[in-house]
Protein backbone atom coordinates (compact mmCIF):
# COMPACT_ATOMS: atom_id res chain seq x y z
CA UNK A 1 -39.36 174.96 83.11
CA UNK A 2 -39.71 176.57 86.32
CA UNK A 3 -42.91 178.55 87.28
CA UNK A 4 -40.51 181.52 88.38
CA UNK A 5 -38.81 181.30 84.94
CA UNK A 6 -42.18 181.08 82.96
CA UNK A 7 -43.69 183.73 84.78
CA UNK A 8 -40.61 185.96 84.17
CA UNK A 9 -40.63 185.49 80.76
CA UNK A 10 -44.22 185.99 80.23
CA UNK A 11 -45.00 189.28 82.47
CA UNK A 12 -44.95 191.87 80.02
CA UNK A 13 -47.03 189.64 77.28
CA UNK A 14 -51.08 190.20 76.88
CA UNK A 15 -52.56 188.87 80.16
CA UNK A 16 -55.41 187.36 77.04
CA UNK A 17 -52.83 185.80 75.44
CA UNK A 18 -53.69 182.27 75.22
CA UNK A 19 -51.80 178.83 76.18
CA UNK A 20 -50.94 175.97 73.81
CA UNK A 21 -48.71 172.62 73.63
CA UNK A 22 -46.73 171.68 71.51
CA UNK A 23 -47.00 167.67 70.60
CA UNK A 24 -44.79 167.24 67.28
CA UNK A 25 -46.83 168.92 64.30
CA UNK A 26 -49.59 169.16 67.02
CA UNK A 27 -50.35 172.66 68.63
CA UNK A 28 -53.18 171.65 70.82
CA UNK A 29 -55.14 174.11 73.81
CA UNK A 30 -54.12 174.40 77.28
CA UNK A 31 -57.33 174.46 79.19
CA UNK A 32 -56.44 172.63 82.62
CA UNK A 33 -53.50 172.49 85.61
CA UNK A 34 -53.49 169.29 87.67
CA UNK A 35 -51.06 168.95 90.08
CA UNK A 36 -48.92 166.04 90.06
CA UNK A 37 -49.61 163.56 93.29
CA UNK A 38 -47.10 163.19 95.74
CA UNK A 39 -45.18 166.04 94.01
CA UNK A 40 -44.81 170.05 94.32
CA UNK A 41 -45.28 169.82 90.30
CA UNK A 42 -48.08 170.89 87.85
CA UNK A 43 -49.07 168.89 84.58
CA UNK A 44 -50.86 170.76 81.90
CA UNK A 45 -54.03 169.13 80.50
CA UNK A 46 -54.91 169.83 76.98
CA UNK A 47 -59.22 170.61 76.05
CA UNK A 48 -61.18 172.12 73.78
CA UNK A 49 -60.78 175.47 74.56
CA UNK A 50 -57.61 177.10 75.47
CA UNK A 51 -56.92 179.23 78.86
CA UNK A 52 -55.24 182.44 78.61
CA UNK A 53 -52.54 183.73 80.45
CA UNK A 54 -53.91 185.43 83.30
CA UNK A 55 -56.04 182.35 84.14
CA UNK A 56 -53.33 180.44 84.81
CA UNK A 57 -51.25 183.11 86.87
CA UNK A 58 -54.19 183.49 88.53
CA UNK A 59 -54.38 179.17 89.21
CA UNK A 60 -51.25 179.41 90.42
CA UNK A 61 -50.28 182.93 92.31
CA UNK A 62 -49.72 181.06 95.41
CA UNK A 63 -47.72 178.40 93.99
CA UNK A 64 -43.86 177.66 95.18
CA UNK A 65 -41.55 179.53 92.69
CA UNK A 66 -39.55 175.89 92.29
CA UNK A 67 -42.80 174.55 90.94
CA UNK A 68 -41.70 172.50 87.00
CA UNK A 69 -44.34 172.59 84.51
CA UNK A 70 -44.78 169.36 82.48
CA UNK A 71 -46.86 168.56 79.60
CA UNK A 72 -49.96 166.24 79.39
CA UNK A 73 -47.77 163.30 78.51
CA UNK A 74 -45.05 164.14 81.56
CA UNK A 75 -42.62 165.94 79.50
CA UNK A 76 -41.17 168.72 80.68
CA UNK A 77 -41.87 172.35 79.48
CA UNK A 78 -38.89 173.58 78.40
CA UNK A 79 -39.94 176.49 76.70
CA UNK A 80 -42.18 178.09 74.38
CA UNK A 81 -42.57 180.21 71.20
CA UNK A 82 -44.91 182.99 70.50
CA UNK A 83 -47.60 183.03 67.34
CA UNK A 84 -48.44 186.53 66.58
CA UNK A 85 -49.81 186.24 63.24
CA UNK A 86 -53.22 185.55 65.23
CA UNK A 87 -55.94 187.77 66.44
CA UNK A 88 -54.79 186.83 70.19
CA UNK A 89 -51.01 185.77 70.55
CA UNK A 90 -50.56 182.13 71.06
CA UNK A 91 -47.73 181.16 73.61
CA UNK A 92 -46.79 177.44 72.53
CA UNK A 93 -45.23 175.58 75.39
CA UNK A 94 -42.89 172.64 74.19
């Protein structure tokens, strides 16, 4: 998925919303961005705690709207889904 794209998609959601991957059954935190060497692209590194939403548009304001986000095994996002049924919405990247 493109930065542009997930930004688009995600501008009108709670800035605290927080981020999540997707591995399988596994819904596990987003709590880092590396970028990828020798490459415009970001991977997303999974923690203990999860970042929300504006933390990482804030990480990445300046970043080239081409930008891909992959996963913390070099998967590409290709989308998300949203868990509402939670105090703060989850947005699950997979």
């Amino acid at each position: 998925m493109k930065l542009i794209d997930f930004e688009n998609l995600t501008q009108y959601m709670s800035p605290k919303s927080l981020l999540f991957e997707q591995r399988g059954e596994l819904i596990l935190p987003v709590s880092q961005v590396y970028f990828i060497p020798d490459s415009p692209h970001l991977r997303l590194i999974t923690g203990q705690k999860a970042m929300s939403l504006i933390q990482l548009s804030t990480r990445l304001k300046d970043m080239s709207d081409e930008t891909q986000l992959f996963s913390s095994t070099f998967r590409p996002i290709f989308g998300f889904h949203l868990l509402l049924d939670v105090a703060t919405p989850h947005i699950v990247l997979k």
